[in-house]
N, C-alpha and C. Protein backbone atom coordinates (compact mmCIF):
# COMPACT_ATOMS: atom_id res chain seq x y z
N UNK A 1 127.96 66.43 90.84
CA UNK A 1 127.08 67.50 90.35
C UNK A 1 126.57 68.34 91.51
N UNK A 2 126.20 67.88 92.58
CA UNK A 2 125.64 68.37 93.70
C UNK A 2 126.89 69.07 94.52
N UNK A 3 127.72 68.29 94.30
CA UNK A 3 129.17 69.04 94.80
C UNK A 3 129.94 70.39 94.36
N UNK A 4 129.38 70.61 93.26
CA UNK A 4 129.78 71.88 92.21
C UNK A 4 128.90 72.93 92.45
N UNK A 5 127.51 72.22 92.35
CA UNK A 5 126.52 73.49 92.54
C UNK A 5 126.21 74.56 93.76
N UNK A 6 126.48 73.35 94.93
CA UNK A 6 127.22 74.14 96.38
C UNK A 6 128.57 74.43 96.59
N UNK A 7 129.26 74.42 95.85
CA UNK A 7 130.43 75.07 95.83
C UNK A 7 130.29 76.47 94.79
N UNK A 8 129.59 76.53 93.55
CA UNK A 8 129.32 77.89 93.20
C UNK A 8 128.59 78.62 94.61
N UNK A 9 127.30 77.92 94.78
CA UNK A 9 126.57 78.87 95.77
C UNK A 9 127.68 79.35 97.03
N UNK A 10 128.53 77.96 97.38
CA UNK A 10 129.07 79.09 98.77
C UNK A 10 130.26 79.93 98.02
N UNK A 11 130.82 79.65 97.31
CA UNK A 11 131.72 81.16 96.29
C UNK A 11 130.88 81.99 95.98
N UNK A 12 129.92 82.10 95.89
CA UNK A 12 129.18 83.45 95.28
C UNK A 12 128.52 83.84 96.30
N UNK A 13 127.92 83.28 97.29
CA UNK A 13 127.24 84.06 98.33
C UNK A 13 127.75 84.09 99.66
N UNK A 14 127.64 83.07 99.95
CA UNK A 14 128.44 82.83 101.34
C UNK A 14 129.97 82.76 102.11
N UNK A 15 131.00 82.92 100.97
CA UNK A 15 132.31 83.00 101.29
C UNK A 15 132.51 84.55 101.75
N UNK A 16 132.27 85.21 101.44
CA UNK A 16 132.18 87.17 101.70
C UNK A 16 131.67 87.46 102.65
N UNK A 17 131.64 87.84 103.62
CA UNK A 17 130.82 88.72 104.48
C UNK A 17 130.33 89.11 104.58
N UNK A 18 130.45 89.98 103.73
CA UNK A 18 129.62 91.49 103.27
C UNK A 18 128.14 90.83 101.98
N UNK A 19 128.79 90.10 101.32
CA UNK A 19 128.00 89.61 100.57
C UNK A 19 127.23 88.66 100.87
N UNK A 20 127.63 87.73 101.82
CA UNK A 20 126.52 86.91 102.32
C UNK A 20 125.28 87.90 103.30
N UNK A 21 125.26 89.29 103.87
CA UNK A 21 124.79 89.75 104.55
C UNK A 21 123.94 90.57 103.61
N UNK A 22 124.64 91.22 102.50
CA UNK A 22 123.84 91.88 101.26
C UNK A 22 122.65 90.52 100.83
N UNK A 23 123.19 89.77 100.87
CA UNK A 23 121.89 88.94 100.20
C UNK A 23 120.98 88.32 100.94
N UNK A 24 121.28 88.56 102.30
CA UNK A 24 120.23 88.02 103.66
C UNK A 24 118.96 89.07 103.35
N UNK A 25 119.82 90.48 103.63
CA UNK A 25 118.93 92.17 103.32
C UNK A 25 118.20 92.05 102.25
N UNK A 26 118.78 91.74 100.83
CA UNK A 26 117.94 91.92 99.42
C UNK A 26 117.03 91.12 99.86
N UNK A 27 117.25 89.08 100.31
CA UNK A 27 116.38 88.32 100.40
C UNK A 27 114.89 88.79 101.35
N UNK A 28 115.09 89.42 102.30
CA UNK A 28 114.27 89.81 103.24
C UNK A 28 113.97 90.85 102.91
N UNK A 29 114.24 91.70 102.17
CA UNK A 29 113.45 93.08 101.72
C UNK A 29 112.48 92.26 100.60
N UNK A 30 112.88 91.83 99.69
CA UNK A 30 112.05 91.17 98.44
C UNK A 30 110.80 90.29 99.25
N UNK A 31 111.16 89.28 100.05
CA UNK A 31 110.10 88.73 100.72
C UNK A 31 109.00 89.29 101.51
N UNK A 32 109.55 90.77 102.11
CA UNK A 32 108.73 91.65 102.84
C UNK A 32 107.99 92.40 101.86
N UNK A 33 108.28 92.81 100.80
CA UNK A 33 107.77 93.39 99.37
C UNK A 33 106.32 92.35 99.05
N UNK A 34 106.77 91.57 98.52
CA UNK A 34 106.07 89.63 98.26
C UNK A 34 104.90 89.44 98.98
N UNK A 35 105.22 89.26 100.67
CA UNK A 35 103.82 89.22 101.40
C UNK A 35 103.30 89.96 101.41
N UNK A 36 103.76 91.63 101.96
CA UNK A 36 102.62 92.81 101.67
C UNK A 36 101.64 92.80 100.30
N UNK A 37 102.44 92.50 99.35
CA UNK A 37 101.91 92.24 97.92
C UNK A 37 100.54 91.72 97.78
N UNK A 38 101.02 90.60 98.45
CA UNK A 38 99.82 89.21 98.58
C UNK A 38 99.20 89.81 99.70
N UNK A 39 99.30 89.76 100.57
CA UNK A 39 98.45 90.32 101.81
C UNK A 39 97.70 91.51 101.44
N UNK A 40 97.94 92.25 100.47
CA UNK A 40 97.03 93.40 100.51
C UNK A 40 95.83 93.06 99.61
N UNK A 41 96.15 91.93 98.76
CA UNK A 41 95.48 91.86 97.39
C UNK A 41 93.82 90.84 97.86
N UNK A 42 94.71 89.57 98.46
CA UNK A 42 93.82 88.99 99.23
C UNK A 42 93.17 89.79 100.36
N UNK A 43 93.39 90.60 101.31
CA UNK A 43 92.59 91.63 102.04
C UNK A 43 91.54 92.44 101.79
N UNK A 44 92.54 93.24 99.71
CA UNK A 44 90.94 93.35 99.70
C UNK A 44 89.88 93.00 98.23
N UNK A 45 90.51 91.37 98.23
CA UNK A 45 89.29 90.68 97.78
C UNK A 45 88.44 89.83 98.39
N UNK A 46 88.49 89.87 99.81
CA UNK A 46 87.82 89.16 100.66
C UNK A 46 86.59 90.32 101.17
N UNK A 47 87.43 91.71 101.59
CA UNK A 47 86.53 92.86 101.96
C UNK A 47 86.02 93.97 100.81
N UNK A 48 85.78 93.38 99.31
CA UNK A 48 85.68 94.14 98.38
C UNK A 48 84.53 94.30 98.72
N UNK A 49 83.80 95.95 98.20
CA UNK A 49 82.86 96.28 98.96
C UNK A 49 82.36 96.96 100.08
N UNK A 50 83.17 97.07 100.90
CA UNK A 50 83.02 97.18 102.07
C UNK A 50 84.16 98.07 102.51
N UNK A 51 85.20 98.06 101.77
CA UNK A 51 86.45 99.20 102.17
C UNK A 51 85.74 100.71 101.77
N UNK A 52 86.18 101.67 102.60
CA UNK A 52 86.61 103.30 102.15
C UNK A 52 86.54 103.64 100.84
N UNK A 53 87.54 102.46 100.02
CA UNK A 53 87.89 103.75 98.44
C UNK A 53 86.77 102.86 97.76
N UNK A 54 86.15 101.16 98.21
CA UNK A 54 84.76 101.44 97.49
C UNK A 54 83.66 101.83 97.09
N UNK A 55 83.29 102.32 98.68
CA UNK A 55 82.30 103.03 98.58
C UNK A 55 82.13 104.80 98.98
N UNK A 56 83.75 105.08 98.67
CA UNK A 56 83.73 106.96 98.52
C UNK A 56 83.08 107.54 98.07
N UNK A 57 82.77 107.29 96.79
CA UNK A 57 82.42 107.70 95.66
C UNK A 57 80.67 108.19 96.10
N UNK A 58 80.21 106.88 97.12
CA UNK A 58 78.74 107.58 97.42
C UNK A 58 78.49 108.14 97.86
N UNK A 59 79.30 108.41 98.87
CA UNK A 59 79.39 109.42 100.07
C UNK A 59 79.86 111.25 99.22
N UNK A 60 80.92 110.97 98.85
CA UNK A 60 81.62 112.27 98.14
C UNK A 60 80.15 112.78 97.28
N UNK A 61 79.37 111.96 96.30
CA UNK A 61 78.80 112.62 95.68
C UNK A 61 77.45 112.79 96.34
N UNK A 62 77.35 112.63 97.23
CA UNK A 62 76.14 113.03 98.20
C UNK A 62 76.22 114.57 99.28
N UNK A 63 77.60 114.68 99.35
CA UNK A 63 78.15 116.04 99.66
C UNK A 63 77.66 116.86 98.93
N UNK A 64 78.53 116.82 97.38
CA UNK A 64 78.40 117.76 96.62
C UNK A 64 76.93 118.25 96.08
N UNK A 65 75.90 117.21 95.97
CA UNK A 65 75.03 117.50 95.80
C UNK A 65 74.10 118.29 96.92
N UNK A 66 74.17 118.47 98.20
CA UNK A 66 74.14 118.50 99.29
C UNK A 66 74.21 120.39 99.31
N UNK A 67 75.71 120.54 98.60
CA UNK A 67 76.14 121.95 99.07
C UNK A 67 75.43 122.25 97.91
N UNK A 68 74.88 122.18 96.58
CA UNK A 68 74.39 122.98 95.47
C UNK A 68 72.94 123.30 96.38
């Protein structure tokens, strides 16, 4: 059983060249996708609050009121 299932995997990915290298690229683009993902989400629920686009909104409307 274990003998079959690595023998599909190296026929389908790893016997090709081209295709074992296409799927290094997809694998490492998707994973680079994945952590930014996570890394941004956790970043900013640790600094919620405290970022730019949270607290714009007080600043922007303190302008406008500012120029009337």
């Amino acid at each position: 059983m274990a003998g079959s299932i690595s023998n599909v995997i190296y026929q389908t990915f790893i016997r090709r060249n081209a295709v074992f290298l296409t799927t290094i690229f997809a694998s490492a683009f998707a994973f680079e996708l994945a952590f930014d993902t996570t890394s941004n989400k956790i970043w900013d629920s640790v600094n919620r609050g405290r970022q730019w686009k949270d607290i714009k909104y007080r600043y922007l409307n303190k302008d406008e009121e500012e120029e009337e």
